[in-house]
PDB file of N, CA and C in Angstrom:
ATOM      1  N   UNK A   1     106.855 112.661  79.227  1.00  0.00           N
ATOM      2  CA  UNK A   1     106.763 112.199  80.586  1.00  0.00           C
ATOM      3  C   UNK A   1     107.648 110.966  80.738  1.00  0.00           C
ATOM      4  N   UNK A   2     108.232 111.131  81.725  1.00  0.00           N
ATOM      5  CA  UNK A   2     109.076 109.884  82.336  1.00  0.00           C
ATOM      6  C   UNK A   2     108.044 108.495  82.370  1.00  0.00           C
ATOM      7  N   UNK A   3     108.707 107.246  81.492  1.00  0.00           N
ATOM      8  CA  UNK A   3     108.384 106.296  81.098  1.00  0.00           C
ATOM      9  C   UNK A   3     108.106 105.145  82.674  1.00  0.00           C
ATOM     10  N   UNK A   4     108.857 105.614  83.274  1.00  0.00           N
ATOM     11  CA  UNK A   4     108.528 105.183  84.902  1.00  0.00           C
ATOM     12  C   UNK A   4     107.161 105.721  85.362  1.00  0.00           C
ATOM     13  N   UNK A   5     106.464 107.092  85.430  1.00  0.00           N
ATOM     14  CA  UNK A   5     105.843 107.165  85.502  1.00  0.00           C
ATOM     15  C   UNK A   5     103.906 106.683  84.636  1.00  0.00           C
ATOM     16  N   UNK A   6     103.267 106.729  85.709  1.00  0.00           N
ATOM     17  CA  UNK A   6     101.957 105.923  84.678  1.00  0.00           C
ATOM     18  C   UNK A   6     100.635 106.617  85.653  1.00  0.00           C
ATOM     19  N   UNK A   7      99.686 107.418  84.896  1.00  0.00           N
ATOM     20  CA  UNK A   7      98.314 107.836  85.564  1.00  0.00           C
ATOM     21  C   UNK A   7      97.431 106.549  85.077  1.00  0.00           C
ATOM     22  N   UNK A   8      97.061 106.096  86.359  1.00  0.00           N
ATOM     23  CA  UNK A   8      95.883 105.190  85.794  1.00  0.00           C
ATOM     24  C   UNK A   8      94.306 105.651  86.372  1.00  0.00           C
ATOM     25  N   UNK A   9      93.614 106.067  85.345  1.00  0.00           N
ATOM     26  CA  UNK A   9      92.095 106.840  85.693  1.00  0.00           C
ATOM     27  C   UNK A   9      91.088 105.904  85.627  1.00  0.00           C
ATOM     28  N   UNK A  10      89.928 105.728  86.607  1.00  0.00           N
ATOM     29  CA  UNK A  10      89.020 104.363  86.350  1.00  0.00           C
ATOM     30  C   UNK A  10      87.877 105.603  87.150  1.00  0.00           C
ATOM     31  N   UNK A  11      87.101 105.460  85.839  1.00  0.00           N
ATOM     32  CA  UNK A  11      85.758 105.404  86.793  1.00  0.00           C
ATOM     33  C   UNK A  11      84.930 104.392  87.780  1.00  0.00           C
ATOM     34  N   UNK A  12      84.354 104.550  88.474  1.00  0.00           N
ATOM     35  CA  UNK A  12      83.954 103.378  89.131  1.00  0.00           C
ATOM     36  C   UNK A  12      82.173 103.735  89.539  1.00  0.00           C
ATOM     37  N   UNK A  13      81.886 102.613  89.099  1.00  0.00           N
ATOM     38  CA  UNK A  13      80.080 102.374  89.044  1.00  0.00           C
ATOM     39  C   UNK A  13      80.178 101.674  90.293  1.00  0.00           C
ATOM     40  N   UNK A  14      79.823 102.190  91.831  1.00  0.00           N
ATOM     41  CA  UNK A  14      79.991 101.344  93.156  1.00  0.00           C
ATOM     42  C   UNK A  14      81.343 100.717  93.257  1.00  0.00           C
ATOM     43  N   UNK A  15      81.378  98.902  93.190  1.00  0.00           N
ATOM     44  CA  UNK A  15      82.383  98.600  93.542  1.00  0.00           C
ATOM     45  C   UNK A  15      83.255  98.266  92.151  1.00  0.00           C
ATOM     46  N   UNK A  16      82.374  98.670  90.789  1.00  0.00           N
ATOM     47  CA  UNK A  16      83.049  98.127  89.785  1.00  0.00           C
ATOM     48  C   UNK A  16      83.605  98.783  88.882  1.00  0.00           C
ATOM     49  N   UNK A  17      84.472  98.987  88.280  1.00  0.00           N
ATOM     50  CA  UNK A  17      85.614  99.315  87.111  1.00  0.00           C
ATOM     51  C   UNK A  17      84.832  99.511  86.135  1.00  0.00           C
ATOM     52  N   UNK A  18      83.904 101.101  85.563  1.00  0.00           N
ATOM     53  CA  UNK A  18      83.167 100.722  84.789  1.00  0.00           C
ATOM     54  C   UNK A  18      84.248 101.210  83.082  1.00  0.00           C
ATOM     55  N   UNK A  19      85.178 101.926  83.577  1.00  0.00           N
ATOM     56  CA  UNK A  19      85.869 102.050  82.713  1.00  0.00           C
ATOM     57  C   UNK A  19      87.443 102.528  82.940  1.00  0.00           C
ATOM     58  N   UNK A  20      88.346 101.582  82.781  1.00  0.00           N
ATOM     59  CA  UNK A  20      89.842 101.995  82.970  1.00  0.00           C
ATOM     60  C   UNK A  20      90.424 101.679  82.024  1.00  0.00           C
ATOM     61  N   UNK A  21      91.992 101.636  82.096  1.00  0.00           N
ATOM     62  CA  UNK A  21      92.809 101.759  80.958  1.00  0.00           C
ATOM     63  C   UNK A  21      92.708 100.565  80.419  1.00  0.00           C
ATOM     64  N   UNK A  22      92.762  99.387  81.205  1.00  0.00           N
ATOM     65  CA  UNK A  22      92.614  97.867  80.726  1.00  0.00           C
ATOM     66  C   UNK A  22      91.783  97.865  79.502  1.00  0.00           C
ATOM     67  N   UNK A  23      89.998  98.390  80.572  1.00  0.00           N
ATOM     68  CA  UNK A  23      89.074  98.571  79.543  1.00  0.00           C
ATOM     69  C   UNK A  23      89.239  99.109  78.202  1.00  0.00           C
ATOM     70  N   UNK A  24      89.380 100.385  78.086  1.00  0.00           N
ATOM     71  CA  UNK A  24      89.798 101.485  76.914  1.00  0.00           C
ATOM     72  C   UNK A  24      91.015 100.545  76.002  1.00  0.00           C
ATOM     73  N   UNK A  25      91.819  99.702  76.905  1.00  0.00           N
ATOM     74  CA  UNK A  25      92.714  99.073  75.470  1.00  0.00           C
ATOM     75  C   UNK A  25      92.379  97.932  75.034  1.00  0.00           C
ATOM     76  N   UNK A  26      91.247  97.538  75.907  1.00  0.00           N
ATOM     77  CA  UNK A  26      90.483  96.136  75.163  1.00  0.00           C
ATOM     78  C   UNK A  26      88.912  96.793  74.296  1.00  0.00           C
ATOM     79  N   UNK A  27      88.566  98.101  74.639  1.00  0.00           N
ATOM     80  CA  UNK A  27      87.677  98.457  73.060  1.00  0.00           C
ATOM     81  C   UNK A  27      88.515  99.049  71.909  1.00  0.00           C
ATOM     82  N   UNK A  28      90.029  99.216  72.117  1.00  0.00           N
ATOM     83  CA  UNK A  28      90.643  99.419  70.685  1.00  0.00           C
ATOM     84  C   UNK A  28      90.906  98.263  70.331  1.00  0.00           C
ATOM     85  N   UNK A  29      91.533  97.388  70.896  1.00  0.00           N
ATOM     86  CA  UNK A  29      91.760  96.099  70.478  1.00  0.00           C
ATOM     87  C   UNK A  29      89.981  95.681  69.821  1.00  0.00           C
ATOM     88  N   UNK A  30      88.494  95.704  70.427  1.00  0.00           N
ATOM     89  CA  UNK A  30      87.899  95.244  69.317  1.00  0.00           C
ATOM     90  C   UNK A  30      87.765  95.598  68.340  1.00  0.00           C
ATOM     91  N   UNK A  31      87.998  96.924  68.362  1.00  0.00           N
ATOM     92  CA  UNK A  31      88.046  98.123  66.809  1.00  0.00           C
ATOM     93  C   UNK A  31      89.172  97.425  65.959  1.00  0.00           C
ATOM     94  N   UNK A  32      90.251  97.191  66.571  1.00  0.00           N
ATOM     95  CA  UNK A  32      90.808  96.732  65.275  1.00  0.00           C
ATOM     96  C   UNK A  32      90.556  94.512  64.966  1.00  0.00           C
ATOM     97  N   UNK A  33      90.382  94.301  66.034  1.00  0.00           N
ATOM     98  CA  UNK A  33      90.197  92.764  65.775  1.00  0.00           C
ATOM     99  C   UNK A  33      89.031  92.453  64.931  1.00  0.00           C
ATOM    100  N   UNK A  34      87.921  93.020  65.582  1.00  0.00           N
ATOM    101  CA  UNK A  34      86.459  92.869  65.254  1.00  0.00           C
ATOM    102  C   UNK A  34      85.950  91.940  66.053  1.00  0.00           C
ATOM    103  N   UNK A  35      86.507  91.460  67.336  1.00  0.00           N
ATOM    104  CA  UNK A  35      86.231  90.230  67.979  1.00  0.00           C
ATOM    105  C   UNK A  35      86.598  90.240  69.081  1.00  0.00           C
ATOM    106  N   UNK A  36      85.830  90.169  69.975  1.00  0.00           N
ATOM    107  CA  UNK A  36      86.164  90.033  71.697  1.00  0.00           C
ATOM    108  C   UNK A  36      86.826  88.936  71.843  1.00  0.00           C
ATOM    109  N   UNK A  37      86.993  87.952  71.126  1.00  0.00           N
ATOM    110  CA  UNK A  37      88.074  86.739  71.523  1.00  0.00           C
ATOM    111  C   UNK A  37      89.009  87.118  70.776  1.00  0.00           C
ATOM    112  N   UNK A  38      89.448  87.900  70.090  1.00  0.00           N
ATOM    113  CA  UNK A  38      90.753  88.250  69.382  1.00  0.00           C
ATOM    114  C   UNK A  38      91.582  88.797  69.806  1.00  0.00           C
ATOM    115  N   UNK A  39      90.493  90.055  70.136  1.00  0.00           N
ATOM    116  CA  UNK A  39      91.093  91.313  70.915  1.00  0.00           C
ATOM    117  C   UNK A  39      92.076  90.852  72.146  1.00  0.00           C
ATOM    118  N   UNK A  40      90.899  90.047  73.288  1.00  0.00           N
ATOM    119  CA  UNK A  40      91.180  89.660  74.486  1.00  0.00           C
ATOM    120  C   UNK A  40      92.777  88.682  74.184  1.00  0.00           C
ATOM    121  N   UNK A  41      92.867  87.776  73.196  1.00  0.00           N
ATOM    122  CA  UNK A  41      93.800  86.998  72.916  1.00  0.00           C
ATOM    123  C   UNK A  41      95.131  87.959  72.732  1.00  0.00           C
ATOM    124  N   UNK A  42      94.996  89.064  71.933  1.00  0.00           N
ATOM    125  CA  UNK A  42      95.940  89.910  71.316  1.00  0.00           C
ATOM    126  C   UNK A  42      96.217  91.021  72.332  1.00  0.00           C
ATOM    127  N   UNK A  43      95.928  91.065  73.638  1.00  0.00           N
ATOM    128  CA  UNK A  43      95.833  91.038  74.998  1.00  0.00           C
ATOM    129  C   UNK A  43      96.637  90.671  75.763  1.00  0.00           C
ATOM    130  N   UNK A  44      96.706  89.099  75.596  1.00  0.00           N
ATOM    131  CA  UNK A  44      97.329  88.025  76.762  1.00  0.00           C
ATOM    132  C   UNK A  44      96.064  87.858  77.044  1.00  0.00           C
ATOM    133  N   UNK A  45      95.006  88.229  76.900  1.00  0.00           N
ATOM    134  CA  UNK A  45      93.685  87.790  78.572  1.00  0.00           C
ATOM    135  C   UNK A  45      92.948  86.282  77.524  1.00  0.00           C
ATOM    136  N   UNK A  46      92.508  86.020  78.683  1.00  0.00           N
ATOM    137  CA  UNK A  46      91.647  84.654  78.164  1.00  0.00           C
ATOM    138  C   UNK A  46      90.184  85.278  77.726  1.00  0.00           C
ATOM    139  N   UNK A  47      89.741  84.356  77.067  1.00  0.00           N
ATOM    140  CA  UNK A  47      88.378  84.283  76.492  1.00  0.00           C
ATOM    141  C   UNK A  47      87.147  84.816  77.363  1.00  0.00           C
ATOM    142  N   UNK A  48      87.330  84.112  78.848  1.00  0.00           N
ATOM    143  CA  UNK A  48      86.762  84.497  79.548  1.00  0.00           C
ATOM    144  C   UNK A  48      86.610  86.021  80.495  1.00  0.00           C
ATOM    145  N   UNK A  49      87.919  86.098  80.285  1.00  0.00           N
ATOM    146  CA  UNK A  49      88.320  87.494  81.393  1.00  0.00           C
ATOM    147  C   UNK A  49      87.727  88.666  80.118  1.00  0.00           C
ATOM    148  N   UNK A  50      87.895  88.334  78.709  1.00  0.00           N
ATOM    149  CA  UNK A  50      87.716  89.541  77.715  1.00  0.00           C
ATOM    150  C   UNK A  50      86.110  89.980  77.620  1.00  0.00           C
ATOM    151  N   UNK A  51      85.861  88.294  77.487  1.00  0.00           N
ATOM    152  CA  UNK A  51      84.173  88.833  77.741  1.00  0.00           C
ATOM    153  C   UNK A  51      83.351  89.128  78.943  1.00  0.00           C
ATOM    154  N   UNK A  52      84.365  88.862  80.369  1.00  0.00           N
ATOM    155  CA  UNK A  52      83.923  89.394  81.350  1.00  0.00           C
ATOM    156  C   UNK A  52      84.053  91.509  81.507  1.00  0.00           C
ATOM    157  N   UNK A  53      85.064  91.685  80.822  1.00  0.00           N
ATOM    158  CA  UNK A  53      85.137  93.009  81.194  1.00  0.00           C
ATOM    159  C   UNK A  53      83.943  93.264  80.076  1.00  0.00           C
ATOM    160  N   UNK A  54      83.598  93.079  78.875  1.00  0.00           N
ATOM    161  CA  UNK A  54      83.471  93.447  78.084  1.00  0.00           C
ATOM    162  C   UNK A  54      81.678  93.647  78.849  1.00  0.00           C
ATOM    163  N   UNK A  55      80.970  92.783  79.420  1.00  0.00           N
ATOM    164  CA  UNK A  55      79.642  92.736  79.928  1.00  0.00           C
ATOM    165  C   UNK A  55      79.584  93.671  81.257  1.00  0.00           C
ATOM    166  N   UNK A  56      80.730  93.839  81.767  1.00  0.00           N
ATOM    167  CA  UNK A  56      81.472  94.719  82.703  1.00  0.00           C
ATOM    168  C   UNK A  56      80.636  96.197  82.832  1.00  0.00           C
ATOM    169  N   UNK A  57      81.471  96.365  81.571  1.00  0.00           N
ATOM    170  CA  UNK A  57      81.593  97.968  80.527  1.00  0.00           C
ATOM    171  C   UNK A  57      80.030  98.028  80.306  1.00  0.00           C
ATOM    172  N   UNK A  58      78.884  96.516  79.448  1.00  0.00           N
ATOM    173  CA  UNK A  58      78.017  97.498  79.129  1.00  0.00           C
ATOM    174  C   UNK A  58      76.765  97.202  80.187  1.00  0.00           C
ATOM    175  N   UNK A  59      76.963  96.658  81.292  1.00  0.00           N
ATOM    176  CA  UNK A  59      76.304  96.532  82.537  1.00  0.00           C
ATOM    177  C   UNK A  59      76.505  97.937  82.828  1.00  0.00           C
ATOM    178  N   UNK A  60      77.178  98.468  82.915  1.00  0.00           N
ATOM    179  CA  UNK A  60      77.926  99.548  83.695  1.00  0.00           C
ATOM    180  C   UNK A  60      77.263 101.110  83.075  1.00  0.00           C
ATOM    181  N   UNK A  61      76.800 100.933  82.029  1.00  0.00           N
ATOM    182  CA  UNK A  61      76.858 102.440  81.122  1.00  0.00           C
ATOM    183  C   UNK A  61      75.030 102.323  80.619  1.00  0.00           C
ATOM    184  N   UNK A  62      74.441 103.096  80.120  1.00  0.00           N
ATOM    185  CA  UNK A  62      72.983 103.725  80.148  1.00  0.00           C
ATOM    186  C   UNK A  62      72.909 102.630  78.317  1.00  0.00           C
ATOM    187  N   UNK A  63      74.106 102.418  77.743  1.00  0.00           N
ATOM    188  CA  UNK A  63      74.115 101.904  76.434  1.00  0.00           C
ATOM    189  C   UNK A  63      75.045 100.787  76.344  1.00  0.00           C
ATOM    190  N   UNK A  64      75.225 100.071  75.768  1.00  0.00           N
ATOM    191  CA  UNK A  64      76.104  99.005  75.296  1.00  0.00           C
ATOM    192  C   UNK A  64      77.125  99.952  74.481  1.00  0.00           C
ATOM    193  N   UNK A  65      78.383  99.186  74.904  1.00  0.00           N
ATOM    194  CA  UNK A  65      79.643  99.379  74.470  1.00  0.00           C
ATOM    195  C   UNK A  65      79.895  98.792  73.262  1.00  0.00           C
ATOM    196  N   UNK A  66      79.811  98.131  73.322  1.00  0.00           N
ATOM    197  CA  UNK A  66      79.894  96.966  72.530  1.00  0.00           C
ATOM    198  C   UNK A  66      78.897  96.154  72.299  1.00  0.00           C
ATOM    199  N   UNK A  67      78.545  95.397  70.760  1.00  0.00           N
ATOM    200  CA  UNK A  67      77.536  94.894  70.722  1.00  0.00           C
ATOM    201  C   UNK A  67      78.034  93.304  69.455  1.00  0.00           C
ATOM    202  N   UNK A  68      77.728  92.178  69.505  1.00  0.00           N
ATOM    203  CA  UNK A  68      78.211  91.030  69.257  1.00  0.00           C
ATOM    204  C   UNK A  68      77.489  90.317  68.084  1.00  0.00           C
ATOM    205  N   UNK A  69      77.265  89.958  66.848  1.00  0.00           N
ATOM    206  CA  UNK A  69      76.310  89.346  66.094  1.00  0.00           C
ATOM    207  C   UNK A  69      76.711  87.409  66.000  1.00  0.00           C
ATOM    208  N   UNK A  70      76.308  86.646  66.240  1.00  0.00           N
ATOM    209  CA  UNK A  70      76.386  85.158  65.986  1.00  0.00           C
ATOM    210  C   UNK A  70      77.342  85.004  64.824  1.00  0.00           C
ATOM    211  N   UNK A  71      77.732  83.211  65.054  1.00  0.00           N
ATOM    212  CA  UNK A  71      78.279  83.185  63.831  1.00  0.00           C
ATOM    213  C   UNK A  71      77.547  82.782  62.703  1.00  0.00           C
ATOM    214  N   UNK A  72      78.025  82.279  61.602  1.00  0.00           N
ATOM    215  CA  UNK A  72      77.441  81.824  60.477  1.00  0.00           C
ATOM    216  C   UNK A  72      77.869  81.555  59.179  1.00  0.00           C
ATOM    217  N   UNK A  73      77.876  81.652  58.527  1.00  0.00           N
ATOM    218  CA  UNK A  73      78.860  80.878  57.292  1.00  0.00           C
ATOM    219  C   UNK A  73      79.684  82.346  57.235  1.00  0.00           C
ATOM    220  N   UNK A  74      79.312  83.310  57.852  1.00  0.00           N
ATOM    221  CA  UNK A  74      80.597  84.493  57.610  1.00  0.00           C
ATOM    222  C   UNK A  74      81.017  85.238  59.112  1.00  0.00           C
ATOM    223  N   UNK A  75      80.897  83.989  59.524  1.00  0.00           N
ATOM    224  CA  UNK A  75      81.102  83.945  61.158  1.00  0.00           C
ATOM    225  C   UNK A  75      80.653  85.393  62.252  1.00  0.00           C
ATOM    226  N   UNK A  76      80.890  85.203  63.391  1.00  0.00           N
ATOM    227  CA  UNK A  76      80.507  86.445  64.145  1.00  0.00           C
ATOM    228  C   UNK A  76      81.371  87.293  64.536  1.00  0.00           C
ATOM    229  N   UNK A  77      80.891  88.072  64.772  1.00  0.00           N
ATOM    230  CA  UNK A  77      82.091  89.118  65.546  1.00  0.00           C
ATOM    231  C   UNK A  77      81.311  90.071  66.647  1.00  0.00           C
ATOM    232  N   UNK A  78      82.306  91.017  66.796  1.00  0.00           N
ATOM    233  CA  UNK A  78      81.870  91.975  67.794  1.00  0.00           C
ATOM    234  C   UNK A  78      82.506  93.958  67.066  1.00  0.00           C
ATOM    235  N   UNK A  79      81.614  94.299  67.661  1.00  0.00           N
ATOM    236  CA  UNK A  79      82.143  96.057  67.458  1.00  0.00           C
ATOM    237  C   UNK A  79      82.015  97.201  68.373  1.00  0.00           C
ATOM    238  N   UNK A  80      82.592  98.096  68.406  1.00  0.00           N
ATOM    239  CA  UNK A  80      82.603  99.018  69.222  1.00  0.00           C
ATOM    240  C   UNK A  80      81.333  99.867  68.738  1.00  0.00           C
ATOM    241  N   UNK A  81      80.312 100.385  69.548  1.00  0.00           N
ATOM    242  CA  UNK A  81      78.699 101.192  69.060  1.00  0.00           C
ATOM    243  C   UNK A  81      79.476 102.614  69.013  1.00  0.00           C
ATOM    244  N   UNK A  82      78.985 103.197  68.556  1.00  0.00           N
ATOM    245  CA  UNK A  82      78.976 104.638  68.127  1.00  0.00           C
ATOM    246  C   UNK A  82      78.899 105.164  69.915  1.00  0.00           C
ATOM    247  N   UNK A  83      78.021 104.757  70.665  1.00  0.00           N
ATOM    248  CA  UNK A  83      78.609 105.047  72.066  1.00  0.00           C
ATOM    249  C   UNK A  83      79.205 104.713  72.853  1.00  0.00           C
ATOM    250  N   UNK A  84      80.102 103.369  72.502  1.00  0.00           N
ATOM    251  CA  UNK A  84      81.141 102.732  72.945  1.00  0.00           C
ATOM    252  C   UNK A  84      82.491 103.711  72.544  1.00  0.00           C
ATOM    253  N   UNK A  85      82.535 104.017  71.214  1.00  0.00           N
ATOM    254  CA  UNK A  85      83.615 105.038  70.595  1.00  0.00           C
ATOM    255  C   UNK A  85      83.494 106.505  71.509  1.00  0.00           C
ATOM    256  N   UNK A  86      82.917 107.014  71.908  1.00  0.00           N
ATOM    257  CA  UNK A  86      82.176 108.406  72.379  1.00  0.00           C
ATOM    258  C   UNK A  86      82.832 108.266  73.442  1.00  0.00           C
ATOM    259  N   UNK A  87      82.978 106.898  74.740  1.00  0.00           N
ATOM    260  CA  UNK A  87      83.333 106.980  75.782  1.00  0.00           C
ATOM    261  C   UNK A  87      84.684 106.638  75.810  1.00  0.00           C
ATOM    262  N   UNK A  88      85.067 106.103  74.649  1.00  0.00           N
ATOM    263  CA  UNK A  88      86.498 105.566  74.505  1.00  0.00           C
ATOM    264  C   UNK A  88      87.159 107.078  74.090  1.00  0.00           C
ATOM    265  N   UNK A  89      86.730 107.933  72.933  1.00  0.00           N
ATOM    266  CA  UNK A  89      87.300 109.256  73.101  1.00  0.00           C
ATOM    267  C   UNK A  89      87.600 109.954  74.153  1.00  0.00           C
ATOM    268  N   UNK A  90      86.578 110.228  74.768  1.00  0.00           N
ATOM    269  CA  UNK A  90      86.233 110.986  75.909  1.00  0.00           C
ATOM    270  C   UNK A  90      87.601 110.357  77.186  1.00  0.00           C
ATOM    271  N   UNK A  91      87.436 109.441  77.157  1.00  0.00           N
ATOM    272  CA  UNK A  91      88.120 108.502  78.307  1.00  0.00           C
ATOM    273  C   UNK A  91      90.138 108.843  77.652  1.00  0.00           C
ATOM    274  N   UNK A  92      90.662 108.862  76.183  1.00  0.00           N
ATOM    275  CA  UNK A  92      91.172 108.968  76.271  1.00  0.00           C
ATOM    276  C   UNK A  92      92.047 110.538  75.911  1.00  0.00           C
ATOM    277  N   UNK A  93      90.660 111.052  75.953  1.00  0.00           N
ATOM    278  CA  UNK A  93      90.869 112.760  75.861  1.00  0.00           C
ATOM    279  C   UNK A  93      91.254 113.181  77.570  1.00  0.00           C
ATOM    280  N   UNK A  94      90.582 112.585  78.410  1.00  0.00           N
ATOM    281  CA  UNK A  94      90.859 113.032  79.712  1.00  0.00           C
ATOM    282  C   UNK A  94      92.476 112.335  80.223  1.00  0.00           C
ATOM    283  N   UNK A  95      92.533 111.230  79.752  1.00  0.00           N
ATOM    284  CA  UNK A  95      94.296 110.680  79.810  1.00  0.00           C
ATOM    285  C   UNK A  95      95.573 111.640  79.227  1.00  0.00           C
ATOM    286  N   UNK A  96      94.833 112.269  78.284  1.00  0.00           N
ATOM    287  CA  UNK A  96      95.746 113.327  77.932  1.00  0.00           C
ATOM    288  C   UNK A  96      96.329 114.394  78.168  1.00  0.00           C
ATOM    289  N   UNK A  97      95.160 114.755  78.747  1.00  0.00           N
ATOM    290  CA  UNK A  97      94.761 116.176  79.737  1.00  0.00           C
ATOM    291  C   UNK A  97      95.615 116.161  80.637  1.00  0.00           C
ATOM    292  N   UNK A  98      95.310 114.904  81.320  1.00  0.00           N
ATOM    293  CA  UNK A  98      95.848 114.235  82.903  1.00  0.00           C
ATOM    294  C   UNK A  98      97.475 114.346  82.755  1.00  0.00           C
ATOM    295  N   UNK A  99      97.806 113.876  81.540  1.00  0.00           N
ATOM    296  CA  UNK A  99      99.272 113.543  81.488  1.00  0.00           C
ATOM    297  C   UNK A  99     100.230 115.122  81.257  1.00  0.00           C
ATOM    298  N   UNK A 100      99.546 115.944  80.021  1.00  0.00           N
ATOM    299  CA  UNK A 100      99.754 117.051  80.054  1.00  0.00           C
ATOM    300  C   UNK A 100     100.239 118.071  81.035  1.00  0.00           C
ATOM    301  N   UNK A 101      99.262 118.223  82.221  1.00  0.00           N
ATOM    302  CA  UNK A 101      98.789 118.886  83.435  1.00  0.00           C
ATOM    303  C   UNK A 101     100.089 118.099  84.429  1.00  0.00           C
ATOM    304  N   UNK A 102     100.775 117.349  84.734  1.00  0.00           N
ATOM    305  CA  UNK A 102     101.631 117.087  85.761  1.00  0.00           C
ATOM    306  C   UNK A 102     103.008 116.757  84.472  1.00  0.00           C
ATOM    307  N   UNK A 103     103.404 116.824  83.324  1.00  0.00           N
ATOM    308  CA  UNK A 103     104.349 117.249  82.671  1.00  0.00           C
ATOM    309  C   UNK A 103     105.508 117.428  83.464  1.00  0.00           C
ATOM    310  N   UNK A 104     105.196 119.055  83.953  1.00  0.00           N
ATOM    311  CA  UNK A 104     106.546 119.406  84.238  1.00  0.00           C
ATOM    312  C   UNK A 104     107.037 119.009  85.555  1.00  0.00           C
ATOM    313  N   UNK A 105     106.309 118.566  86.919  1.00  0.00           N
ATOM    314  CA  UNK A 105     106.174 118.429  87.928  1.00  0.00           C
ATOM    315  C   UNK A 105     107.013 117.044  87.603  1.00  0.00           C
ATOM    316  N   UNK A 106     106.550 115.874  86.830  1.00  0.00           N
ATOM    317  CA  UNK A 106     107.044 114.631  86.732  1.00  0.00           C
ATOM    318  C   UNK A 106     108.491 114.514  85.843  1.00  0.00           C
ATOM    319  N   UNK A 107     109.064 116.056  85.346  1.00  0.00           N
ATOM    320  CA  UNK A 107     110.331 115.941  84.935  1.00  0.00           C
ATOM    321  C   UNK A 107     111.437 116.560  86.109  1.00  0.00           C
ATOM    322  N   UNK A 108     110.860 117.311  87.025  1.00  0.00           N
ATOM    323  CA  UNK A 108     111.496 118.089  88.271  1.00  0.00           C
ATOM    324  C   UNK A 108     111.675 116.743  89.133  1.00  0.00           C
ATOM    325  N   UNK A 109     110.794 115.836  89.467  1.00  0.00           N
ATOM    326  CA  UNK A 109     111.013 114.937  90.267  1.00  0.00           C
ATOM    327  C   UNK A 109     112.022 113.714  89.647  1.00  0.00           C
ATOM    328  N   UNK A 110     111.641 113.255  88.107  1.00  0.00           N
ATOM    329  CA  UNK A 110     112.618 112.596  87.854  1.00  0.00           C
ATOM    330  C   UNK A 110     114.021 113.189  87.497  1.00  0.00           C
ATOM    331  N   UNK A 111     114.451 114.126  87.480  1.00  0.00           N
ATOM    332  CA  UNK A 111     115.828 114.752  87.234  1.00  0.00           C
ATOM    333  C   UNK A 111     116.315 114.818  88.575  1.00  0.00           C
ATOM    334  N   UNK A 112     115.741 114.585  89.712  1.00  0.00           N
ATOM    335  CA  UNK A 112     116.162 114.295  91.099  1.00  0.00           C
ATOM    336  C   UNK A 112     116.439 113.130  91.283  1.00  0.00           C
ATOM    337  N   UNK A 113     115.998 111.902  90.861  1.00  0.00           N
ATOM    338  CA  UNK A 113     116.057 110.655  90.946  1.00  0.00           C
ATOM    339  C   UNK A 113     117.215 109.898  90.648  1.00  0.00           C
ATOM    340  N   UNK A 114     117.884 108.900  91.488  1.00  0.00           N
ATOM    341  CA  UNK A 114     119.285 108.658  91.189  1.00  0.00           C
ATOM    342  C   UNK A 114     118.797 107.923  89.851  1.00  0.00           C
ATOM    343  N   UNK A 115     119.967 107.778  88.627  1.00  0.00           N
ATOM    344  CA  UNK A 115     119.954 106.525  87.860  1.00  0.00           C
ATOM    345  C   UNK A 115     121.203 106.319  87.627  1.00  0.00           C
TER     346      UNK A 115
END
């Protein structure tokens, strides 16, 4: 698919974003950080905005997304739950689908396009 082009899919819980692409690349980012301030940092986003989506996500869903332990002499972190991963699959199984499914449509239109 043409690199110009971009599907962006968000579910929405009423007025809120309970899960979009932002979201989905800030629970891989905790999978690999182990840390909602890492992740969010390794991001660009601030401290605040990471743990705002992050309470976002598990306000939003029947389970926590994510779940956080204190620090302590082997400090704290954060992780993605076994149903945080489930919706992050799912979420980026349907991105795939999505992108798949308009393929050829988005190479007919860009081979029309001046460059």
């Amino acid at each position: 698919m043409a690199e110009s082009v971009s599907i962006k899919i968000r579910f929405h819980n009423n007025d809120i974003v309970a899960i979009g692409p932002g979201k989905a690349d800030l629970l891989d980012a905790i999978i690999t950080h182990g840390s909602i301030t890492a992740a969010g940092r390794s991001m660009g986003m601030s401290y605040k905005r990471s743990w705002d989506l992050v309470n976002a996500m598990n306000t939003n869903f029947k389970k926590p997304l994510v779940t956080t332990s204190r620090g302590g002499t082997h400090g704290g972190g954060a992780r993605v739950t076994a149903f945080g991963q489930s919706i992050l699959e799912h979420y980026r199984h349907i991105e795939s689908k999505a992108k798949a499914s308009i393929e050829k449509d988005v190479a007919a239109i860009t081979d029309l396009i001046n460059s």
